[in-house]
C-alpha atoms as a PDB file:
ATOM      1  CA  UNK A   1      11.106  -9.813   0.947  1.00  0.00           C
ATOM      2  CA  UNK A   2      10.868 -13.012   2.252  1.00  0.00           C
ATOM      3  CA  UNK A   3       9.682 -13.817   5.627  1.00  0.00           C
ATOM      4  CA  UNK A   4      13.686 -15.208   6.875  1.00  0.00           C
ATOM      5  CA  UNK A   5      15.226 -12.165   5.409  1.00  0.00           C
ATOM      6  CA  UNK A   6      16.637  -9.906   7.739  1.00  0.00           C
ATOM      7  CA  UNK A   7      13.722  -7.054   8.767  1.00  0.00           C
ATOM      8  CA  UNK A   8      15.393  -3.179   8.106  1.00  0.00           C
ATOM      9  CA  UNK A   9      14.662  -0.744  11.418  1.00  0.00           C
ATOM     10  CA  UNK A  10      11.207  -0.388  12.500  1.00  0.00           C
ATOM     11  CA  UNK A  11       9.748   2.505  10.833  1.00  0.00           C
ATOM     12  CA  UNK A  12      10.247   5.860  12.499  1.00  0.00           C
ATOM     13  CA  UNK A  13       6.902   8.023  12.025  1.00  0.00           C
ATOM     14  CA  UNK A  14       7.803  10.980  14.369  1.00  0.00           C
ATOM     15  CA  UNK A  15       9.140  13.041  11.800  1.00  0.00           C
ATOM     16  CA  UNK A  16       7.768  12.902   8.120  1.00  0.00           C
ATOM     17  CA  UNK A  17       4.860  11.623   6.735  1.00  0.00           C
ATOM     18  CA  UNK A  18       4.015   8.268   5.772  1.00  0.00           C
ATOM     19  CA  UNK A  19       3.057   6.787   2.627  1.00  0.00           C
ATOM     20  CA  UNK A  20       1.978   3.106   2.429  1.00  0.00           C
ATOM     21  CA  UNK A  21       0.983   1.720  -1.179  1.00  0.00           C
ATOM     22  CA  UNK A  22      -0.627  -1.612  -0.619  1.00  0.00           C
ATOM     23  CA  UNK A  23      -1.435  -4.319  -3.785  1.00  0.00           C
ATOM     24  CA  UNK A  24      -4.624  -6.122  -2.973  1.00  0.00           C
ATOM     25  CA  UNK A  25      -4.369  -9.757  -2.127  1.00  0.00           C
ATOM     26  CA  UNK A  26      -4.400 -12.995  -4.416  1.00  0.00           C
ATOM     27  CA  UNK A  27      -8.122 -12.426  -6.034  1.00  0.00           C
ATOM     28  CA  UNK A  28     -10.159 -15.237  -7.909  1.00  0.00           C
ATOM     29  CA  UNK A  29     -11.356 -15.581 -11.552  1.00  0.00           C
ATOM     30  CA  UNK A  30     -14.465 -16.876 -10.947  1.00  0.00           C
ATOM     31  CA  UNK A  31     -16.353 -17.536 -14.293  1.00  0.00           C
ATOM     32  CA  UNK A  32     -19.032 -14.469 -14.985  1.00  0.00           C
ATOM     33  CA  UNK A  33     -18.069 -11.925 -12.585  1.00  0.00           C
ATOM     34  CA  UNK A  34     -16.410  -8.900 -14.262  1.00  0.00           C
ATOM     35  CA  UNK A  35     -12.893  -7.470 -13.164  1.00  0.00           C
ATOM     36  CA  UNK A  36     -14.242  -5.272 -10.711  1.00  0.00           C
ATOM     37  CA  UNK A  37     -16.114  -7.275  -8.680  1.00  0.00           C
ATOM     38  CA  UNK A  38     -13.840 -10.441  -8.502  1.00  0.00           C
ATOM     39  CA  UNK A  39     -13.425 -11.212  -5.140  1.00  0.00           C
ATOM     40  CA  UNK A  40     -10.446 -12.380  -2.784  1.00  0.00           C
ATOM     41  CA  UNK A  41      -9.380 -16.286  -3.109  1.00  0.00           C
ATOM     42  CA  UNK A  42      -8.534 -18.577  -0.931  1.00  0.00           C
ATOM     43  CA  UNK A  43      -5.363 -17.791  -0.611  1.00  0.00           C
ATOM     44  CA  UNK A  44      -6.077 -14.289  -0.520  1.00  0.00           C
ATOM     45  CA  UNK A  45      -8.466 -14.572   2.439  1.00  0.00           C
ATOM     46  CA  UNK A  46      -5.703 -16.689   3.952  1.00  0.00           C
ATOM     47  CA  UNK A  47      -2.782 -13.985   3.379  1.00  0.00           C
ATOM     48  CA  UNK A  48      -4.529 -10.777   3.258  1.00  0.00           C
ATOM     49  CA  UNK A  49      -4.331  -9.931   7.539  1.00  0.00           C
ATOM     50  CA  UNK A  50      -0.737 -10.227   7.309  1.00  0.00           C
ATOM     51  CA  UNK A  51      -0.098  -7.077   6.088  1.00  0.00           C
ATOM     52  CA  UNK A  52      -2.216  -5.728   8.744  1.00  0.00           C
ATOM     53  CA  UNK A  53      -0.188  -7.731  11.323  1.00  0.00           C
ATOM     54  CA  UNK A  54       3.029  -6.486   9.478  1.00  0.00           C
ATOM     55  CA  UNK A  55       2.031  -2.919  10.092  1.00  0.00           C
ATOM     56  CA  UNK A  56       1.389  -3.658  14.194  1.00  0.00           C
ATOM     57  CA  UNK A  57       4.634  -5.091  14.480  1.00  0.00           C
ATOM     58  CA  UNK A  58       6.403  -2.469  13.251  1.00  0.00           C
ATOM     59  CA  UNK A  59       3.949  -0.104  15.246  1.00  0.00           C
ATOM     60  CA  UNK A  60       2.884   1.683  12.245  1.00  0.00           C
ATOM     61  CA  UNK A  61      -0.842   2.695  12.282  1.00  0.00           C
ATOM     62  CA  UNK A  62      -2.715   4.779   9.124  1.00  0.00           C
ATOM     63  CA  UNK A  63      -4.697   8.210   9.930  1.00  0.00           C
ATOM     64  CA  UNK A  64      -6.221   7.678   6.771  1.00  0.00           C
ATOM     65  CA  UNK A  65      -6.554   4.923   4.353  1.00  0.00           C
ATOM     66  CA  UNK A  66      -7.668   5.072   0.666  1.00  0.00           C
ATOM     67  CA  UNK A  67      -8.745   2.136  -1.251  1.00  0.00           C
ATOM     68  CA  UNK A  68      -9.874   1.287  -4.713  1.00  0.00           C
ATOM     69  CA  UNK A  69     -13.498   0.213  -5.047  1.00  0.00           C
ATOM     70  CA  UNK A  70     -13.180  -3.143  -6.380  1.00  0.00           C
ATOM     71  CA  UNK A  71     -13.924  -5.846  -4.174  1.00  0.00           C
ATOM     72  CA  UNK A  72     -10.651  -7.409  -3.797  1.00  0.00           C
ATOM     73  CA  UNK A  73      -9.051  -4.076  -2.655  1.00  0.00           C
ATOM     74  CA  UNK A  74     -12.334  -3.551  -0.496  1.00  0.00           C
ATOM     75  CA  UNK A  75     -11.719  -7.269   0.619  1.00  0.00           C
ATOM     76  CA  UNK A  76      -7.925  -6.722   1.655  1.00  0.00           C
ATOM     77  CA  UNK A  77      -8.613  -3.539   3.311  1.00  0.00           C
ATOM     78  CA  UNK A  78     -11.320  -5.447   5.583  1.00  0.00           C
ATOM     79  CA  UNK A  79      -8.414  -7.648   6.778  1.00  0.00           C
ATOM     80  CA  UNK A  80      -6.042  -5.052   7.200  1.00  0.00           C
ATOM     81  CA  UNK A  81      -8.291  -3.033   9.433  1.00  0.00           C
ATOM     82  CA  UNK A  82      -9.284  -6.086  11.222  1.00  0.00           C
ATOM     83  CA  UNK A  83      -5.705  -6.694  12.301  1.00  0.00           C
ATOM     84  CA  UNK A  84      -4.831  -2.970  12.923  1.00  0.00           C
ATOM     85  CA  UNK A  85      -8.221  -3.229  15.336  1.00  0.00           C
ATOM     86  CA  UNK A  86      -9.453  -0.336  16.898  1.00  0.00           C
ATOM     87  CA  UNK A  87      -6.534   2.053  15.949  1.00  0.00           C
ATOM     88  CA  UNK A  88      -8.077   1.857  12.316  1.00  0.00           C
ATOM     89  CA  UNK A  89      -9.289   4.642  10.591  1.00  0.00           C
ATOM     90  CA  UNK A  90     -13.104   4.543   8.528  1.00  0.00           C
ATOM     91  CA  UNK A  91     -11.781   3.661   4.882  1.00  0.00           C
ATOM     92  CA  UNK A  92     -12.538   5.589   2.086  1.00  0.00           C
ATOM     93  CA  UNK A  93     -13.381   4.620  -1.376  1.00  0.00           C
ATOM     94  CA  UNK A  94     -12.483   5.964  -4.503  1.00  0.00           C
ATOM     95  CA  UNK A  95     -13.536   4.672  -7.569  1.00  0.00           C
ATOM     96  CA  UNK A  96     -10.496   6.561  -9.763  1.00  0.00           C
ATOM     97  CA  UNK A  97      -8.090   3.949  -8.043  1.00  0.00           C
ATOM     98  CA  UNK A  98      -9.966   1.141  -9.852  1.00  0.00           C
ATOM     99  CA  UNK A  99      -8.322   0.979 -13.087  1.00  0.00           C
ATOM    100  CA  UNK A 100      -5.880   4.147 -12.405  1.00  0.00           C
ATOM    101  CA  UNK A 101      -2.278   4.377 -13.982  1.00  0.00           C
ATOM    102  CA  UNK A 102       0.393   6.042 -11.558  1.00  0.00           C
ATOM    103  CA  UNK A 103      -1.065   9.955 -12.754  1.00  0.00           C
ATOM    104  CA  UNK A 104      -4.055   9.627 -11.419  1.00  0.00           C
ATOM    105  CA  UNK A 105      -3.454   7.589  -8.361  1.00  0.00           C
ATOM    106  CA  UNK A 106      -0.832  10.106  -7.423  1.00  0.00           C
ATOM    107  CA  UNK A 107      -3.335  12.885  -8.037  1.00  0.00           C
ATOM    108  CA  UNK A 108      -5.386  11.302  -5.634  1.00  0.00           C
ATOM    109  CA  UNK A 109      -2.415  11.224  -3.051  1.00  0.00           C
ATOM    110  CA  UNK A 110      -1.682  14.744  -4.073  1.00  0.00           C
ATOM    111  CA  UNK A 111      -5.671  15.814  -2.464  1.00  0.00           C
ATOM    112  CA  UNK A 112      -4.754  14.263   0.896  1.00  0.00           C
ATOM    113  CA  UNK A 113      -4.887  17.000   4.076  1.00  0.00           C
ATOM    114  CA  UNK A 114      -2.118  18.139   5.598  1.00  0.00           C
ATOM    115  CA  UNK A 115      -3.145  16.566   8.929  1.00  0.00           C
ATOM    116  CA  UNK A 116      -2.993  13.417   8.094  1.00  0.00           C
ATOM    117  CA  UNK A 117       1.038  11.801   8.892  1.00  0.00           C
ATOM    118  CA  UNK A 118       0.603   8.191   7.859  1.00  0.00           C
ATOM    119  CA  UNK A 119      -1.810   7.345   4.553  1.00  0.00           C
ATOM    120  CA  UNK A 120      -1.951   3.917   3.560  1.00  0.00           C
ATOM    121  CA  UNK A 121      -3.478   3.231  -0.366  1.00  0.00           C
ATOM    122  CA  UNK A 122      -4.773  -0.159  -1.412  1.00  0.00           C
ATOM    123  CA  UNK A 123      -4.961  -0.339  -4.724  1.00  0.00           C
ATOM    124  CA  UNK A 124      -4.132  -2.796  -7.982  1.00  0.00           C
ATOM    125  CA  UNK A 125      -1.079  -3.457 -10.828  1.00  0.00           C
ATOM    126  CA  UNK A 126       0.119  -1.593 -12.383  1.00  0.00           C
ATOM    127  CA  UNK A 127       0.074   1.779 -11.044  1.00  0.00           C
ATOM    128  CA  UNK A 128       1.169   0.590  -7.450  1.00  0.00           C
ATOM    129  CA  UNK A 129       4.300  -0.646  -8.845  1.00  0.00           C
ATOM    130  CA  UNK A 130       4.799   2.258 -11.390  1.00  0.00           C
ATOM    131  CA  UNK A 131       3.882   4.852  -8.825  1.00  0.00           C
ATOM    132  CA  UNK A 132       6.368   3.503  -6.572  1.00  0.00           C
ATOM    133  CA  UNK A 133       8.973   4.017  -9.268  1.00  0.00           C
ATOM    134  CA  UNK A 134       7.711   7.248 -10.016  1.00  0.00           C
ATOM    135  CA  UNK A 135       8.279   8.866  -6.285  1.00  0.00           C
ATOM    136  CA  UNK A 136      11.195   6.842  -5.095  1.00  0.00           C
ATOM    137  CA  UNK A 137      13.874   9.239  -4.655  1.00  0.00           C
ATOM    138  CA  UNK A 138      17.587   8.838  -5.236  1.00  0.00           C
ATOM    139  CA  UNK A 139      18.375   8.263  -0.855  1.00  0.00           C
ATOM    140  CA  UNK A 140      15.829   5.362  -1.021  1.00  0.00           C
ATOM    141  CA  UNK A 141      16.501   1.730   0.229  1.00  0.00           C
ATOM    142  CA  UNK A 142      18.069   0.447  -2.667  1.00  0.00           C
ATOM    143  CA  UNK A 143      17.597  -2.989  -2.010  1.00  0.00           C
ATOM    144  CA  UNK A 144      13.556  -2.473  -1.175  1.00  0.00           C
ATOM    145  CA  UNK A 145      13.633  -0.536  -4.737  1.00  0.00           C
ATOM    146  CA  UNK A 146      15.260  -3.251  -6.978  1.00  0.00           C
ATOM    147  CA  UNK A 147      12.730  -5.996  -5.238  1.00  0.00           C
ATOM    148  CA  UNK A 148      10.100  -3.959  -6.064  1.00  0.00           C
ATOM    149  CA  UNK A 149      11.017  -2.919  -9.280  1.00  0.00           C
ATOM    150  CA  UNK A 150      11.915  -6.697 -10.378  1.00  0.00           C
ATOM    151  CA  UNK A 151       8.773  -8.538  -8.981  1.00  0.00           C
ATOM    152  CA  UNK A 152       5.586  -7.265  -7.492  1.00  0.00           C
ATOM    153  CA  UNK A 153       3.685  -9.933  -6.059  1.00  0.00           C
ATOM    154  CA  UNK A 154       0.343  -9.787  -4.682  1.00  0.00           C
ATOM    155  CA  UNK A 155       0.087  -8.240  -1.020  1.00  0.00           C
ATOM    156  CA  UNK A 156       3.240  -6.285  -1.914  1.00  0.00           C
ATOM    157  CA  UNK A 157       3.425  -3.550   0.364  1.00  0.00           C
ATOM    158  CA  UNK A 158       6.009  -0.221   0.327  1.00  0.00           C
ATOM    159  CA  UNK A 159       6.643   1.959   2.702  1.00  0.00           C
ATOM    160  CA  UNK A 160       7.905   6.172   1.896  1.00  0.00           C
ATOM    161  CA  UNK A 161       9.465   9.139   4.247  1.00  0.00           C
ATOM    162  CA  UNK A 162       7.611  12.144   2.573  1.00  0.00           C
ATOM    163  CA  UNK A 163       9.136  15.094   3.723  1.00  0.00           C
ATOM    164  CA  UNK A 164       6.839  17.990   1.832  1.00  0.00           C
ATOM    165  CA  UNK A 165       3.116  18.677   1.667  1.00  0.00           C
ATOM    166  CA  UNK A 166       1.051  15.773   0.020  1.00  0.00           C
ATOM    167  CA  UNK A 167       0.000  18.174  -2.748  1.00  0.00           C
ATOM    168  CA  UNK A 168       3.934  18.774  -3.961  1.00  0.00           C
ATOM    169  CA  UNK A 169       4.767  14.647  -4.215  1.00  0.00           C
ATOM    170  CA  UNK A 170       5.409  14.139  -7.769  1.00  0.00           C
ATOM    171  CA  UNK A 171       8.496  12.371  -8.373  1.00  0.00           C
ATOM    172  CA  UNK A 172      11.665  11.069  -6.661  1.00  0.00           C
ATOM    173  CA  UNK A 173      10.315  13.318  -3.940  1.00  0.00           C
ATOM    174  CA  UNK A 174       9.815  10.161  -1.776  1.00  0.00           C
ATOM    175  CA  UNK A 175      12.222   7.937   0.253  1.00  0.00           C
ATOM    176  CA  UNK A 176      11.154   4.531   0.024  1.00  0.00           C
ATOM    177  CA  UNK A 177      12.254   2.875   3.129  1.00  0.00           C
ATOM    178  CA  UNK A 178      10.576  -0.558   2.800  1.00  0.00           C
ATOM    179  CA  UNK A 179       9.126  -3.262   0.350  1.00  0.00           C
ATOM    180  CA  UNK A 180       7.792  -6.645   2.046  1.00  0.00           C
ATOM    181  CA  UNK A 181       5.386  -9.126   0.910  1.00  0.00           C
ATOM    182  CA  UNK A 182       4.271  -9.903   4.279  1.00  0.00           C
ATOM    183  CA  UNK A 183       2.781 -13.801   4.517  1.00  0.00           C
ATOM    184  CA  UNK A 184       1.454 -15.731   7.100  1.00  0.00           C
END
């Protein structure tokens, strides 16, 4: 969404969980380095605390938040937590959300505790955008749907009601209520 559109509601957490699937920001290709280990670019380092300072302003802060291993999800998740100061959560890395499809990053979803109201999951193209397809239910924000489904950018960042357990999410059991690409 761009930064002049007009901003839905702030996000209402009292009731149902929380589900916030995050795309890494803008990486590099530096010559050498395998897939895993590219780092954040310029841009990237540039960009990568706005979604943190997207999630204060709309006063939404994770219990929990999962992140792929690579270092440009490690990288964006750094900036995040930076912004989100000292009402972030410890990170926790798990290597199946490096190179996942949408099965097995929901499977990770799908282990979460109970306890835990707002989870936030950093992780890389495609399964963030497939995923996102996969649990958006039929009451979602239809405009945050089509702008997801039509172009994922970078630092794209959606936002889901769940209203069951995390172990029962499977699909179009999710109401997504927001896509932004927050920038700076």
């Amino acid at each position: 969404m761009p930064a002049d559109a007009a901003m839905p509601d702030r996000i209402d957490t009292s009731g149902d969980k929380t589900l916030i699937l995050l795309r890494h920001a803008k990486s590099d290709w530096p010559d050498g380095v395998n897939d895993h280990d590219r780092p954040l670019g310029g841009r990237g380092n540039r960009e990568a605390p706005a979604a943190g300072q997207w999630l204060v302003e709309q006063g939404v802060y994770p219990d929990m938040i999962l992140c792929s291993d690579a270092v440009r999800t490690r990288q964006t998740c750094t900036w995040v937590c930076s912004e989100l100061g000292e009402k972030a959560p410890t990170p926790y890395l798990d290597s199946r959300l490096y190179d996942a499809d949408a099965t097995r990053a929901l499977a990770v979803i799908n282990e979460t505790e109970e306890r835990v109201r707002t989870l936030m999951v950093i992780g890389h193209m495609p399964w963030v955008q497939d995923l996102g397809m996969r649990i958006a239910s039929v009451d979602s924000d239809e405009e945050a749907v089509v702008s997801m489904a039509e172009r994922y950018p970078t630092l794209g960042l959606q936002v889901f009601r769940i209203p069951g357990a995390w172990a029962t999410l499977d699909g179009r059991d999710a109401r997504m209520t927001h896509f932004v690409v927050p920038r700076p």
